[in-house]
Protein backbone atom coordinates (compact mmCIF):
# COMPACT_ATOMS: atom_id res chain seq x y z
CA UNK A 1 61.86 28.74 -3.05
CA UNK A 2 64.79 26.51 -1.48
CA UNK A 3 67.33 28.85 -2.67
CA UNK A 4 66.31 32.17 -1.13
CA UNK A 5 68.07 33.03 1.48
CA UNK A 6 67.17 33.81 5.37
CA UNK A 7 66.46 38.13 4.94
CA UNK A 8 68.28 39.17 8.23
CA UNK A 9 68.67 43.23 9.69
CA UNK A 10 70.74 44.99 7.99
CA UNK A 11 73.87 45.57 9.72
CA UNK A 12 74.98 48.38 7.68
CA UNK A 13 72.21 50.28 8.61
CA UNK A 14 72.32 49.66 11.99
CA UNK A 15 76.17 50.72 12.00
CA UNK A 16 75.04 54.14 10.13
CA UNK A 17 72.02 54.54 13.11
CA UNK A 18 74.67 54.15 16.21
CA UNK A 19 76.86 56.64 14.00
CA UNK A 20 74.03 59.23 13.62
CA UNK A 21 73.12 58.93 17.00
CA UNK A 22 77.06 59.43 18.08
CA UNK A 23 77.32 62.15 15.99
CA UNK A 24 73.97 64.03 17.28
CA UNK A 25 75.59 63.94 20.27
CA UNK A 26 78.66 65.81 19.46
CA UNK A 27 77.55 67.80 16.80
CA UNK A 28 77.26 70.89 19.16
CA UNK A 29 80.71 70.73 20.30
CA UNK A 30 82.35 70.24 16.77
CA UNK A 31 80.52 73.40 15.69
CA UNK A 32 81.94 75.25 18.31
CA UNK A 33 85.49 73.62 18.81
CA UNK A 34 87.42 76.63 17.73
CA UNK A 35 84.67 79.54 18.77
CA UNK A 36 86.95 79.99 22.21
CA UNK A 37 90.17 80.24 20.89
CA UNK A 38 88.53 82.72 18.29
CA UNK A 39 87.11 84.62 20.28
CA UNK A 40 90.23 85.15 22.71
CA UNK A 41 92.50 85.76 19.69
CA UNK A 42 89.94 88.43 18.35
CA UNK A 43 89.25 90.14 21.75
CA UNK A 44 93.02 91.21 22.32
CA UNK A 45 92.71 89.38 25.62
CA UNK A 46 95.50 86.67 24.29
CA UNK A 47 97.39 88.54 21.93
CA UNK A 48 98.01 91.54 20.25
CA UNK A 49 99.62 93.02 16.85
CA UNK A 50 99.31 92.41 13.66
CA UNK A 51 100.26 88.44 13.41
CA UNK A 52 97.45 88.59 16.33
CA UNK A 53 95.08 89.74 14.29
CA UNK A 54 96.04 87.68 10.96
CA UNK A 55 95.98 84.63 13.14
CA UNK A 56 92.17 85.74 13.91
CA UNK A 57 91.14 85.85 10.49
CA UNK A 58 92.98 82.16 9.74
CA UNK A 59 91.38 81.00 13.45
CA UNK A 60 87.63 82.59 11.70
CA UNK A 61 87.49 81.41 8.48
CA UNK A 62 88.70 77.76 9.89
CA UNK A 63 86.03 78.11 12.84
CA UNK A 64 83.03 78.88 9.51
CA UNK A 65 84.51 76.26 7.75
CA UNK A 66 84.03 73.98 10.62
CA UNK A 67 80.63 74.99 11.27
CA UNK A 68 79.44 74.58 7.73
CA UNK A 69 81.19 70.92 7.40
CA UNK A 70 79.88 70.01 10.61
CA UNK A 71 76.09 70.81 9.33
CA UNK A 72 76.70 68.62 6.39
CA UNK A 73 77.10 65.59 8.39
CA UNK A 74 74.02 64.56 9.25
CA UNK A 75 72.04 65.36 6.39
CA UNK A 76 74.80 62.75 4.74
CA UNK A 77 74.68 59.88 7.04
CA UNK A 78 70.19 60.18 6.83
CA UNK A 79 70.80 59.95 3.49
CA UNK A 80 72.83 56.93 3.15
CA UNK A 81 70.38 55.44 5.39
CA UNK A 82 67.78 56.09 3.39
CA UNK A 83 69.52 54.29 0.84
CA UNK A 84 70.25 51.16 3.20
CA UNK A 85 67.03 48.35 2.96
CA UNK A 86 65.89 47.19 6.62
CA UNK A 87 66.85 43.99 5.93
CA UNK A 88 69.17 41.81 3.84
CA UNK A 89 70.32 37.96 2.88
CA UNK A 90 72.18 36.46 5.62
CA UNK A 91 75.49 36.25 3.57
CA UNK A 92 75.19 39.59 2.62
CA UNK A 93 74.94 40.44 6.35
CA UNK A 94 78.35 37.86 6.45
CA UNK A 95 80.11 39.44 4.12
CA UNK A 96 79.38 42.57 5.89
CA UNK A 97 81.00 42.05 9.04
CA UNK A 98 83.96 40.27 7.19
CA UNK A 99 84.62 43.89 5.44
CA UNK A 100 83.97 42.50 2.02
């Protein structure tokens, strides 16, 4: 039993906690980042014509895309920490914060 190894907390998982927390934060925003400009393009308010209305449908799609990206996030980051134990070896916790 000499050879094992002080279990510390993980600090991978901690990292991916303060990142799902940020990201909760500013999910709402990313969803809608490009819902105004969308919108304005789309109403005729901004600008009108034909490349007005092409640059809605671009503006649209890219705005769903967005949306649908932005869900995917945290659903990603639970599941990696769900993967992540609560705690780990000291040197593994080392090696960690060296980026190895």
């Amino acid at each position: 039993m000499a050879d094992q190894e002080v279990q510390v907390s993980n600090p991978r998982k901690a990292d991916l906690e303060r990142l799902r927390s940020d990201l909760t934060k500013e999910v709402e925003s990313l969803r809608k980042a490009l819902k105004g400009p969308t919108e304005e393009i789309g109403a005729d308010r901004v600008w009108v014509g034909k490349n007005a209305r092409a640059w809605h449908r671009e503006l649209e799609g890219r705005h769903k895309k967005l949306g649908e990206w932005v869900d995917r996030l945290l659903p990603v980051v639970d599941a990696a920490i769900r993967g992540e134990p609560d705690k780990v070896s000291s040197s593994e916790a080392r090696a960690y914060h060296r980026g190895t």
